[in-house]
N, C-alpha and C. Protein backbone atom coordinates (compact mmCIF):
# COMPACT_ATOMS: atom_id res chain seq x y z
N UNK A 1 0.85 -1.18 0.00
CA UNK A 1 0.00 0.00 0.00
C UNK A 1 0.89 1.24 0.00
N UNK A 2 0.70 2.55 -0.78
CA UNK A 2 1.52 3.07 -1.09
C UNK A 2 1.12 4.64 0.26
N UNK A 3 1.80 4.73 0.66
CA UNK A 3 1.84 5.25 1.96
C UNK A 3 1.16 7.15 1.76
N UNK A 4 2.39 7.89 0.49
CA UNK A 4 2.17 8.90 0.36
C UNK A 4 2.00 9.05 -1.56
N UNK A 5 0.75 9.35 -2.00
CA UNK A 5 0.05 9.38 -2.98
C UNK A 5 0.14 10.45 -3.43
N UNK A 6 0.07 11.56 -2.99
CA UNK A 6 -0.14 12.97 -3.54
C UNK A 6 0.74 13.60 -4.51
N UNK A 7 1.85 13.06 -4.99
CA UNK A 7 2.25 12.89 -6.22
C UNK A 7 2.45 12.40 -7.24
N UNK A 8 1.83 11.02 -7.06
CA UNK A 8 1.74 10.04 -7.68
C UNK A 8 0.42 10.31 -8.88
N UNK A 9 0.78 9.79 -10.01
CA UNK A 9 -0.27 10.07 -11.16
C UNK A 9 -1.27 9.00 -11.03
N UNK A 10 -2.13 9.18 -11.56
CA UNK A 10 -3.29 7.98 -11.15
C UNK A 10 -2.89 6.29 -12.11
N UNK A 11 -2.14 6.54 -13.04
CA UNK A 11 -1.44 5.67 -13.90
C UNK A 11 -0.86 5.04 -12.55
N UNK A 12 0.13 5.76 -11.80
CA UNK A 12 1.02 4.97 -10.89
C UNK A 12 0.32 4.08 -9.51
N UNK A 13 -0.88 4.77 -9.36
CA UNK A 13 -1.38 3.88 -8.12
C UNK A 13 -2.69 3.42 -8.89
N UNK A 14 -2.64 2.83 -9.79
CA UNK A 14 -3.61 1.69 -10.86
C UNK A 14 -5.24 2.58 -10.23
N UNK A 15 -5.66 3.42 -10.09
CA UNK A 15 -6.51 4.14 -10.15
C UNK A 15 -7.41 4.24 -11.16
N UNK A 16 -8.23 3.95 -11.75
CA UNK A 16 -9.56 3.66 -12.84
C UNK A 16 -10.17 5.75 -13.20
N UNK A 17 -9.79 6.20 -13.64
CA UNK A 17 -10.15 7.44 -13.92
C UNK A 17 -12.06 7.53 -13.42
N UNK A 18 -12.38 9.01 -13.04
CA UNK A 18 -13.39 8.60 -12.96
C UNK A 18 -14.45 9.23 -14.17
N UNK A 19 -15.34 8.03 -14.35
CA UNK A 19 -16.41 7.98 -15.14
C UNK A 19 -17.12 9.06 -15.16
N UNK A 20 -17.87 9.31 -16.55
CA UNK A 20 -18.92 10.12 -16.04
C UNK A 20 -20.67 10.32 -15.11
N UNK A 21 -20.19 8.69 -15.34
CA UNK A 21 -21.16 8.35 -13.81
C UNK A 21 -21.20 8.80 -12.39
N UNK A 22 -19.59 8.58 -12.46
CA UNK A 22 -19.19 9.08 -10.98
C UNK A 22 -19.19 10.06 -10.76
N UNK A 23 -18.72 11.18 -11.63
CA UNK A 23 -19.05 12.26 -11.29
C UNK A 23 -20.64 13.06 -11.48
N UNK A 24 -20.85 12.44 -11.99
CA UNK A 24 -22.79 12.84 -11.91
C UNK A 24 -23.12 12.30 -10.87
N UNK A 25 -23.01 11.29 -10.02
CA UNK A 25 -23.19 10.67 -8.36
C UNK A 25 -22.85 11.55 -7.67
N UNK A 26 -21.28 11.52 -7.44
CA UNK A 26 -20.19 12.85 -6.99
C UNK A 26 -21.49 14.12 -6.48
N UNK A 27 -21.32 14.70 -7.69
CA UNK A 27 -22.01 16.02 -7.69
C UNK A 27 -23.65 16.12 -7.37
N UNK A 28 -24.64 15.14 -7.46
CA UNK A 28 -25.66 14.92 -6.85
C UNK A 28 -25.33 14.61 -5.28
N UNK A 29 -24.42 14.11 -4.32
CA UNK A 29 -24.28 13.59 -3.65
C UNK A 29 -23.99 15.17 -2.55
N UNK A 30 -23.19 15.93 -3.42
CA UNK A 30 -22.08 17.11 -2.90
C UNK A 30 -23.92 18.01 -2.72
N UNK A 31 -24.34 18.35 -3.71
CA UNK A 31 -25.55 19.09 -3.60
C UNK A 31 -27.03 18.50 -2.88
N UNK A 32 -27.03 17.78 -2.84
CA UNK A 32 -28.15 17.02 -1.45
C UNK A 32 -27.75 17.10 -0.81
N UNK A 33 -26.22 17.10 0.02
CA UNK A 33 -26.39 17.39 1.46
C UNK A 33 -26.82 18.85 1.90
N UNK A 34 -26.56 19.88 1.25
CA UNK A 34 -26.79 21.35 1.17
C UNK A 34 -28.34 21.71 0.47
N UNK A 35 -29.15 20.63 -0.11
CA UNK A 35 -30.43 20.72 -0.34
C UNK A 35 -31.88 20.95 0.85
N UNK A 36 -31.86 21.65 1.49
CA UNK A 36 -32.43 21.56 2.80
C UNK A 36 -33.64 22.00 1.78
N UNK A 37 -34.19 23.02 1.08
CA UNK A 37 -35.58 23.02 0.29
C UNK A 37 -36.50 21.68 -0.22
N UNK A 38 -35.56 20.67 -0.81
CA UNK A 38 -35.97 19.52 -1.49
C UNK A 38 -36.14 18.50 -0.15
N UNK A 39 -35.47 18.36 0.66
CA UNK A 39 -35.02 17.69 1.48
C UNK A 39 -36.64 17.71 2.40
N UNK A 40 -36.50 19.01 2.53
CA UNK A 40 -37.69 19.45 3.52
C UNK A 40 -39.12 19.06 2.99
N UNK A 41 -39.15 19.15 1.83
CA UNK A 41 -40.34 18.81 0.69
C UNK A 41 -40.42 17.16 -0.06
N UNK A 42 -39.62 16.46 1.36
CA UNK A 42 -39.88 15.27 1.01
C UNK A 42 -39.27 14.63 -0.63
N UNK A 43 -38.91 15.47 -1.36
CA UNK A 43 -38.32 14.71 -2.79
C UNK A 43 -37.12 13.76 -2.47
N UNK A 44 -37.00 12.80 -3.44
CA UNK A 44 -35.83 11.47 -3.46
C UNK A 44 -35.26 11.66 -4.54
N UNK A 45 -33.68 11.85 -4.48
CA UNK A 45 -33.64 11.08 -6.07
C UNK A 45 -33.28 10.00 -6.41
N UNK A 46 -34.12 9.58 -7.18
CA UNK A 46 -33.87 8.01 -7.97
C UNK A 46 -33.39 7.87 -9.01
N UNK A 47 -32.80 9.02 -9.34
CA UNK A 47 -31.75 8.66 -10.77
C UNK A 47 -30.97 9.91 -11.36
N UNK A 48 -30.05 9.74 -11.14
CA UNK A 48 -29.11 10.35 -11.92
C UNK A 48 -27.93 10.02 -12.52
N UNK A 49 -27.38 10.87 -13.63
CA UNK A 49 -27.00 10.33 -14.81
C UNK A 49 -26.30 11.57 -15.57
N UNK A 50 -25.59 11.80 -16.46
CA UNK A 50 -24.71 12.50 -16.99
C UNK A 50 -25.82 13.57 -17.78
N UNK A 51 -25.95 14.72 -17.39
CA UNK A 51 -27.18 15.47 -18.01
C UNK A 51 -28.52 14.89 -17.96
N UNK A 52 -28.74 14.53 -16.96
CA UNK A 52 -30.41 13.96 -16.31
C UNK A 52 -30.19 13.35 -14.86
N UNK A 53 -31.78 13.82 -14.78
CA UNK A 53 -31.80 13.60 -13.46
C UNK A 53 -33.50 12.67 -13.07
N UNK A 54 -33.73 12.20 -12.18
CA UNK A 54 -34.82 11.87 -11.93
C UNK A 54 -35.48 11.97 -10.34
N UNK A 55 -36.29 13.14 -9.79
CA UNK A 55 -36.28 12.95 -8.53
C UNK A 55 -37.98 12.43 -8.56
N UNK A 56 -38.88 12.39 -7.20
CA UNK A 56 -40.28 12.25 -6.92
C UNK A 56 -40.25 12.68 -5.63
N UNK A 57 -41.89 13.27 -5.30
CA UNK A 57 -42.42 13.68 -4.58
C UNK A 57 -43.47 13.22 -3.88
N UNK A 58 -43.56 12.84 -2.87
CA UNK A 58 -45.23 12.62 -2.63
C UNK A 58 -45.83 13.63 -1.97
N UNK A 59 -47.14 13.75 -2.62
CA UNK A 59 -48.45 15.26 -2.25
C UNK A 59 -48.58 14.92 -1.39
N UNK A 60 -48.44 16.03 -0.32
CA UNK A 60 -48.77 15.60 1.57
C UNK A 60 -50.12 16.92 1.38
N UNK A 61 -50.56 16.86 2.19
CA UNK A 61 -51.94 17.70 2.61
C UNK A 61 -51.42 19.06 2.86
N UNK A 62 -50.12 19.33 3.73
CA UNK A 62 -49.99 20.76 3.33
C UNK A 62 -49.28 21.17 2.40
N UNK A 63 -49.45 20.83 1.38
CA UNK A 63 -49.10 20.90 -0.35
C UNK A 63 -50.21 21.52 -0.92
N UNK A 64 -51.36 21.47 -0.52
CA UNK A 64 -52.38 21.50 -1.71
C UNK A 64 -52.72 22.70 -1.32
N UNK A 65 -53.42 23.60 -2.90
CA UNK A 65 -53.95 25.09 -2.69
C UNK A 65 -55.48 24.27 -2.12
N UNK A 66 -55.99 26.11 -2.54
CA UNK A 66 -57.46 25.99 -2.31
C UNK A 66 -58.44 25.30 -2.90
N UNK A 67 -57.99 24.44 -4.03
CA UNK A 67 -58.91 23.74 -4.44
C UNK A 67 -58.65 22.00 -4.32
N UNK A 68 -57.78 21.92 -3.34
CA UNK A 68 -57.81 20.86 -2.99
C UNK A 68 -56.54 19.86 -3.69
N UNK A 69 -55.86 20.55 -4.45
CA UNK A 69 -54.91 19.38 -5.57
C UNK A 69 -53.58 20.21 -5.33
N UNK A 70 -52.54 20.05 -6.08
CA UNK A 70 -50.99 20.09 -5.35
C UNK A 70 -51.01 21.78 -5.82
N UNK A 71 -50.26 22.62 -5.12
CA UNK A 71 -50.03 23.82 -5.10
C UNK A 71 -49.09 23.87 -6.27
N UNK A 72 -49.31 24.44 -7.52
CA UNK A 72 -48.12 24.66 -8.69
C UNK A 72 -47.19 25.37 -7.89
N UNK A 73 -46.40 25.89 -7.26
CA UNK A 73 -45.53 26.37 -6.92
C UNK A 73 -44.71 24.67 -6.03
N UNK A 74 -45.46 24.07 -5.14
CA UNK A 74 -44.60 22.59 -5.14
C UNK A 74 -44.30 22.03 -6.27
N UNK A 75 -44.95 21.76 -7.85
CA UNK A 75 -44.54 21.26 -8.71
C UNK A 75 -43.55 21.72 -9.30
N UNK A 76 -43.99 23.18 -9.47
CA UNK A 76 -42.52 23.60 -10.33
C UNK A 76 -41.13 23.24 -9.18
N UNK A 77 -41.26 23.52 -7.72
CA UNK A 77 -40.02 22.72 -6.93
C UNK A 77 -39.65 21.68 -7.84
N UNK A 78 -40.05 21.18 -7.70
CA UNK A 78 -39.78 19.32 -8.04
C UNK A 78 -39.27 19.64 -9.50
N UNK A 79 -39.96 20.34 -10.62
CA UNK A 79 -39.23 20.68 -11.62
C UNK A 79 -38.04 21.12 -11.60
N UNK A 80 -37.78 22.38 -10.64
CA UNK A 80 -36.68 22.62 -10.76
C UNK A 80 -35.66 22.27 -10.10
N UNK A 81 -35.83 21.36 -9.27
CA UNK A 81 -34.75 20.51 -8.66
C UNK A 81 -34.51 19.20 -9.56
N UNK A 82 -35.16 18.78 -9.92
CA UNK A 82 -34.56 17.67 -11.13
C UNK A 82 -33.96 18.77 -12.49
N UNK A 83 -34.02 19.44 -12.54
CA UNK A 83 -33.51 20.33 -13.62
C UNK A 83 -31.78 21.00 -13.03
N UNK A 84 -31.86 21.27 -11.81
CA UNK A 84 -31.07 21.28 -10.63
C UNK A 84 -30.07 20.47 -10.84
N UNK A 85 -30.61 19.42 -10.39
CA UNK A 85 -29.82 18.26 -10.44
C UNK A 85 -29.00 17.90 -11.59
N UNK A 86 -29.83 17.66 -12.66
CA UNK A 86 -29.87 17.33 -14.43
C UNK A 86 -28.22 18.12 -14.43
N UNK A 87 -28.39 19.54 -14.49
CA UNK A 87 -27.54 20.32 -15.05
C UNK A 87 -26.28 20.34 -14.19
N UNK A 88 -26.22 19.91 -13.09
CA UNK A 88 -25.22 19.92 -12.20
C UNK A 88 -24.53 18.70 -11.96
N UNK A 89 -24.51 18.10 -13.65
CA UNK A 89 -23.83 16.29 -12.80
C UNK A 89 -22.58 16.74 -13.93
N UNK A 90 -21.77 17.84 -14.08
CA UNK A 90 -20.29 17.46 -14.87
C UNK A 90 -19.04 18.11 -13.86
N UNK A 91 -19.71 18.64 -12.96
CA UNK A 91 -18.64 18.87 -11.68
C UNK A 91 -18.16 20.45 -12.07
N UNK A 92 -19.53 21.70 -12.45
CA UNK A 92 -19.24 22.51 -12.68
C UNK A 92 -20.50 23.40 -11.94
N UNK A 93 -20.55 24.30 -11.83
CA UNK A 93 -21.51 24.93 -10.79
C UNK A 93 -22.69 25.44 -11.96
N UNK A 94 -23.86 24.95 -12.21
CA UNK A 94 -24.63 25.90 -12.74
C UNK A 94 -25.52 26.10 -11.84
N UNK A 95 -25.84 27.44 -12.74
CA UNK A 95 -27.58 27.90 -12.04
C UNK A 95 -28.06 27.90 -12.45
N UNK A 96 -29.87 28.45 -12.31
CA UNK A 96 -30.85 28.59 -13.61
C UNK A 96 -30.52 30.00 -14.10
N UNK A 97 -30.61 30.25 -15.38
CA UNK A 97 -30.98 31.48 -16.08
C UNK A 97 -31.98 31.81 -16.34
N UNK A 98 -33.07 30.72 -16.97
CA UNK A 98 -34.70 31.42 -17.14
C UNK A 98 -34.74 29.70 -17.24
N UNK A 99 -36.24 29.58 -17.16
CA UNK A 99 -37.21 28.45 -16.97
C UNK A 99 -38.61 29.28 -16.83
N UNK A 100 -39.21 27.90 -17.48
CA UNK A 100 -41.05 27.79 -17.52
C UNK A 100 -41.59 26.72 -17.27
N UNK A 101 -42.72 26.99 -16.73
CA UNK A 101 -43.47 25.67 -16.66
C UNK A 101 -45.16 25.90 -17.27
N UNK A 102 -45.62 24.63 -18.22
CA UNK A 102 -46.57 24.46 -18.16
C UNK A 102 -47.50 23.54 -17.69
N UNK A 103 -48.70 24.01 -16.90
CA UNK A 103 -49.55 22.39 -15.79
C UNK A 103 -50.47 22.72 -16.76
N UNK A 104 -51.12 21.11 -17.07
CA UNK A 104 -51.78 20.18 -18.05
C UNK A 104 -52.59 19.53 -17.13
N UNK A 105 -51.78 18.92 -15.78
CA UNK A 105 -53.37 18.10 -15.63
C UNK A 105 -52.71 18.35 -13.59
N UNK A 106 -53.76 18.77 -12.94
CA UNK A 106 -53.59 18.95 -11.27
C UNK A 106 -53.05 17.42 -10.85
N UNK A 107 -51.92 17.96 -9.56
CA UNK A 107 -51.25 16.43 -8.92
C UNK A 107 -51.92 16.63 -7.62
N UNK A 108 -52.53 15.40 -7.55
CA UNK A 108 -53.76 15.11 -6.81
C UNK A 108 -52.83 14.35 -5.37
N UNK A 109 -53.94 14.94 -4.19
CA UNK A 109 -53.53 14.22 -2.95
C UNK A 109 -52.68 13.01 -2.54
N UNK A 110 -51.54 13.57 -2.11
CA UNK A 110 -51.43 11.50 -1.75
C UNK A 110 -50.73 10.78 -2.57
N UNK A 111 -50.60 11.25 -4.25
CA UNK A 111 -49.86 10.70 -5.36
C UNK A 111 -48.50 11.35 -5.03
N UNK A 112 -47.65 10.04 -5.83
CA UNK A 112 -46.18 10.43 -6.28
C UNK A 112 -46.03 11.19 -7.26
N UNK A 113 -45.28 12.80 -7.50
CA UNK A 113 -45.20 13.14 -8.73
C UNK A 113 -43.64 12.58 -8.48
N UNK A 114 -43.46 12.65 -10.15
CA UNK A 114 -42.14 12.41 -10.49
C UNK A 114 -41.85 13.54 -11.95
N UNK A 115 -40.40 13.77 -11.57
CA UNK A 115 -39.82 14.82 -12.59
C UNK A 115 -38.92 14.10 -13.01
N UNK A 116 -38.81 13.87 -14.47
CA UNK A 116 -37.37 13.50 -15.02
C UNK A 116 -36.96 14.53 -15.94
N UNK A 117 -35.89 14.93 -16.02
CA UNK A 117 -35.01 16.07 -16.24
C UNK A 117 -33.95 15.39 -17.33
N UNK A 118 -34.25 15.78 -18.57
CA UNK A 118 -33.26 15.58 -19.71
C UNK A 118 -32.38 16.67 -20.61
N UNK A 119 -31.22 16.67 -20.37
CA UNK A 119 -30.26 17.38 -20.91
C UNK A 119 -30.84 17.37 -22.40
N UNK A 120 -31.13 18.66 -23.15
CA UNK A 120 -31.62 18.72 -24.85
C UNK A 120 -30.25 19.18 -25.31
N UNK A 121 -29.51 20.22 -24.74
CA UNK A 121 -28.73 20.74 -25.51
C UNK A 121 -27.56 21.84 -24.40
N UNK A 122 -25.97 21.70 -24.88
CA UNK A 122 -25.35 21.98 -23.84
C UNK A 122 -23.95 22.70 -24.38
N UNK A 123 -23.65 23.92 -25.09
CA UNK A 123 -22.66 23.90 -25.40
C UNK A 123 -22.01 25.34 -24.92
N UNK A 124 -21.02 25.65 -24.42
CA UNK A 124 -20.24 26.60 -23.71
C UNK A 124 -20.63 26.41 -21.95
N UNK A 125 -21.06 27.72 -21.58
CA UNK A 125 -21.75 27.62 -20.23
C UNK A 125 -23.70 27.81 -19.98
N UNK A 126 -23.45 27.40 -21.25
CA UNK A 126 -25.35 27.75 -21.68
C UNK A 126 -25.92 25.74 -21.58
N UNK A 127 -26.92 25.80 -21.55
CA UNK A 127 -27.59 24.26 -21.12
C UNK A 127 -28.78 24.55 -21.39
N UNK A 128 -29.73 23.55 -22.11
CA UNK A 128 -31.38 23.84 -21.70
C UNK A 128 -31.67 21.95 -21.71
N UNK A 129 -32.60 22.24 -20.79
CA UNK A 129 -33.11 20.94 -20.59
C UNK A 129 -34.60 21.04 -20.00
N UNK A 130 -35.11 19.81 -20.73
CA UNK A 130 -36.32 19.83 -20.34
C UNK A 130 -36.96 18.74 -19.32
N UNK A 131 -38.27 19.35 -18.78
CA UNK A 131 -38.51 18.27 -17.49
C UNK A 131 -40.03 17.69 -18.02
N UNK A 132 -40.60 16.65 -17.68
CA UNK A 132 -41.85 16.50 -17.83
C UNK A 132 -42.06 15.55 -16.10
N UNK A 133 -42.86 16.32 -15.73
CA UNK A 133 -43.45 15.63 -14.24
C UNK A 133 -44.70 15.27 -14.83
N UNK A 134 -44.92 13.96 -14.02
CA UNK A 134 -45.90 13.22 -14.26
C UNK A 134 -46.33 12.53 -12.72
N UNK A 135 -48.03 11.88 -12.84
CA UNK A 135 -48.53 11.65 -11.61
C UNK A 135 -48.32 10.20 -11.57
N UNK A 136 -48.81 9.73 -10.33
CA UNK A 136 -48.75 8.23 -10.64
C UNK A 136 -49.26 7.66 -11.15
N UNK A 137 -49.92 7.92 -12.21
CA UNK A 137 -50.58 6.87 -13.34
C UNK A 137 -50.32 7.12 -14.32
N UNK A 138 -48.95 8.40 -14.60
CA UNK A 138 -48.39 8.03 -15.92
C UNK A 138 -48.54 9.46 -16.61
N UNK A 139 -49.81 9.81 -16.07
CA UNK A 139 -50.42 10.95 -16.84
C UNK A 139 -49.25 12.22 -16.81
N UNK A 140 -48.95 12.86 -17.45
CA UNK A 140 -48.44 14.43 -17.86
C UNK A 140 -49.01 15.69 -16.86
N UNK A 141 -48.40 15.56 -15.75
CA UNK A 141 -48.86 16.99 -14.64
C UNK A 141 -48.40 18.24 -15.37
N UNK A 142 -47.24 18.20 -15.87
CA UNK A 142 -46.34 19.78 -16.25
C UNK A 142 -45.11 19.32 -16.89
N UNK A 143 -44.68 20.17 -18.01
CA UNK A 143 -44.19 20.47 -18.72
C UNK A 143 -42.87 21.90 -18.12
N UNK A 144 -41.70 21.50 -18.23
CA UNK A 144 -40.89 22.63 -17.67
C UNK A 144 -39.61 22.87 -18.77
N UNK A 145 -39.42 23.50 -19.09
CA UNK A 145 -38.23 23.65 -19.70
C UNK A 145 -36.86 25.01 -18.76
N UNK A 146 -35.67 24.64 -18.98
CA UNK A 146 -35.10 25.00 -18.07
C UNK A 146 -33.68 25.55 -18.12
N UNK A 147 -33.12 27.03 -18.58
CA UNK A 147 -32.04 27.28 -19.56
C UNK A 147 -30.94 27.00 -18.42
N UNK A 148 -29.67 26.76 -18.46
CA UNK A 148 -29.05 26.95 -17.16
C UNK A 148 -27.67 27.83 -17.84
N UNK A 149 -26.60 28.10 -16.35
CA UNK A 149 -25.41 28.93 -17.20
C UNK A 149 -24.53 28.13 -15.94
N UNK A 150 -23.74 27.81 -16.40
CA UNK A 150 -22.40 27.44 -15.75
C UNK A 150 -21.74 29.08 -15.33
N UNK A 151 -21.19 28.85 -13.92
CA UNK A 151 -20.33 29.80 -13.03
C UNK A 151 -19.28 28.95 -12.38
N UNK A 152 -18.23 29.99 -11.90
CA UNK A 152 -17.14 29.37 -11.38
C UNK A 152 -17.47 28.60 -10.44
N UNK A 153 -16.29 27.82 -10.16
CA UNK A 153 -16.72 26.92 -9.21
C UNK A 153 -17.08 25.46 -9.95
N UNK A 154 -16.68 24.75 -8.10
CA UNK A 154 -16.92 22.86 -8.84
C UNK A 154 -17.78 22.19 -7.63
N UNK A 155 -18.65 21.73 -7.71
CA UNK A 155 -18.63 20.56 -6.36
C UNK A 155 -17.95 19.73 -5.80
N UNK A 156 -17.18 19.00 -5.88
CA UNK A 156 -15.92 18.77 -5.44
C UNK A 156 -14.54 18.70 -6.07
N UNK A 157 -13.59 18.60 -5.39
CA UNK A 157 -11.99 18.62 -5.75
C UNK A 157 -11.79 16.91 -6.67
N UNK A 158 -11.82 17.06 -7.67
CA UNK A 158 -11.60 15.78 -8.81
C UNK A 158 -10.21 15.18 -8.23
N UNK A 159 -9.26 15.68 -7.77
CA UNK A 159 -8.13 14.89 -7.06
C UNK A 159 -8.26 14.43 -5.92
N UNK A 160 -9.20 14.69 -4.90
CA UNK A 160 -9.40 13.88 -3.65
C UNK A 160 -10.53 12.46 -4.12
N UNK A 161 -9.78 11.49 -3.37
CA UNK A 161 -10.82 10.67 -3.73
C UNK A 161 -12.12 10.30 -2.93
């Protein structure tokens, strides 16, 4: 076992470079612990992946407006934290720049929504990706699309392991 590493090239201590899996884990991993909004609002994520993301929600009772079904302002959350997520798995800091959402059909009491978040298009520090949340039966809740911009900064140090 090689005692002192820190100069050693990753060639020299048989080290496997890391994937772009890992660092889309990595960087989902670095930003959920500091997620106290999502966290608090009950979302999971169940998938992430190199420019996508996949989180869900379940509608609790103090979620819902006045007419009884999920408050659009919780949905677009959930949008924009899988969009969040999506854009933040290459180990570079983005934020949002502009996003929209359109609701199609109310997320009803008690159901799981789920957002999956797909990278469309990504070149300089510009990104847009789109989300489609859906209820638990499949159906189409909202429609989000979601521009992002890369800023300085990384989620973690790529040389520590």
């Amino acid at each position: 076992m090689l005692q002192n590493r820190g100069n050693l090239s990753k060639m020299e201590t048989h080290e496997a470079p890391m994937t772009p899996q890992d660092r889309a884990t990595r960087c989902a991993d670095a930003m959920w612990a500091n997620d106290l909004a999502s966290q608090s609002l009950g979302i999971h994520v169940d998938h992430i992946g190199p420019g996508q993301a996949t989180l869900s929600m379940p509608v609790r009772a103090d979620m819902l407006n006045g007419h009884g079904i999920c408050h659009g302002g919780m949905i677009f959350t959930l949008a924009d934290s899988a969009f969040a997520f999506a854009c933040n798995t290459y180990n570079r800091i983005a934020v949002a720049q502009q996003n929209q959402i359109t609701y199609l059909s109310p997320g009803q009491p008690g159901e799981t929504l789920t957002a999956t978040a797909t990278e469309t298009a990504r070149q300089g520090r510009s990104g847009t990706y789109d989300v489609t949340v859906t209820g638990g039966d499949g159906r189409t809740v909202a429609l989000f699309r979601g521009l992002s911009r890369t800023i300085s900064g990384t989620h973690f140090d790529e040389d520590q392991p």
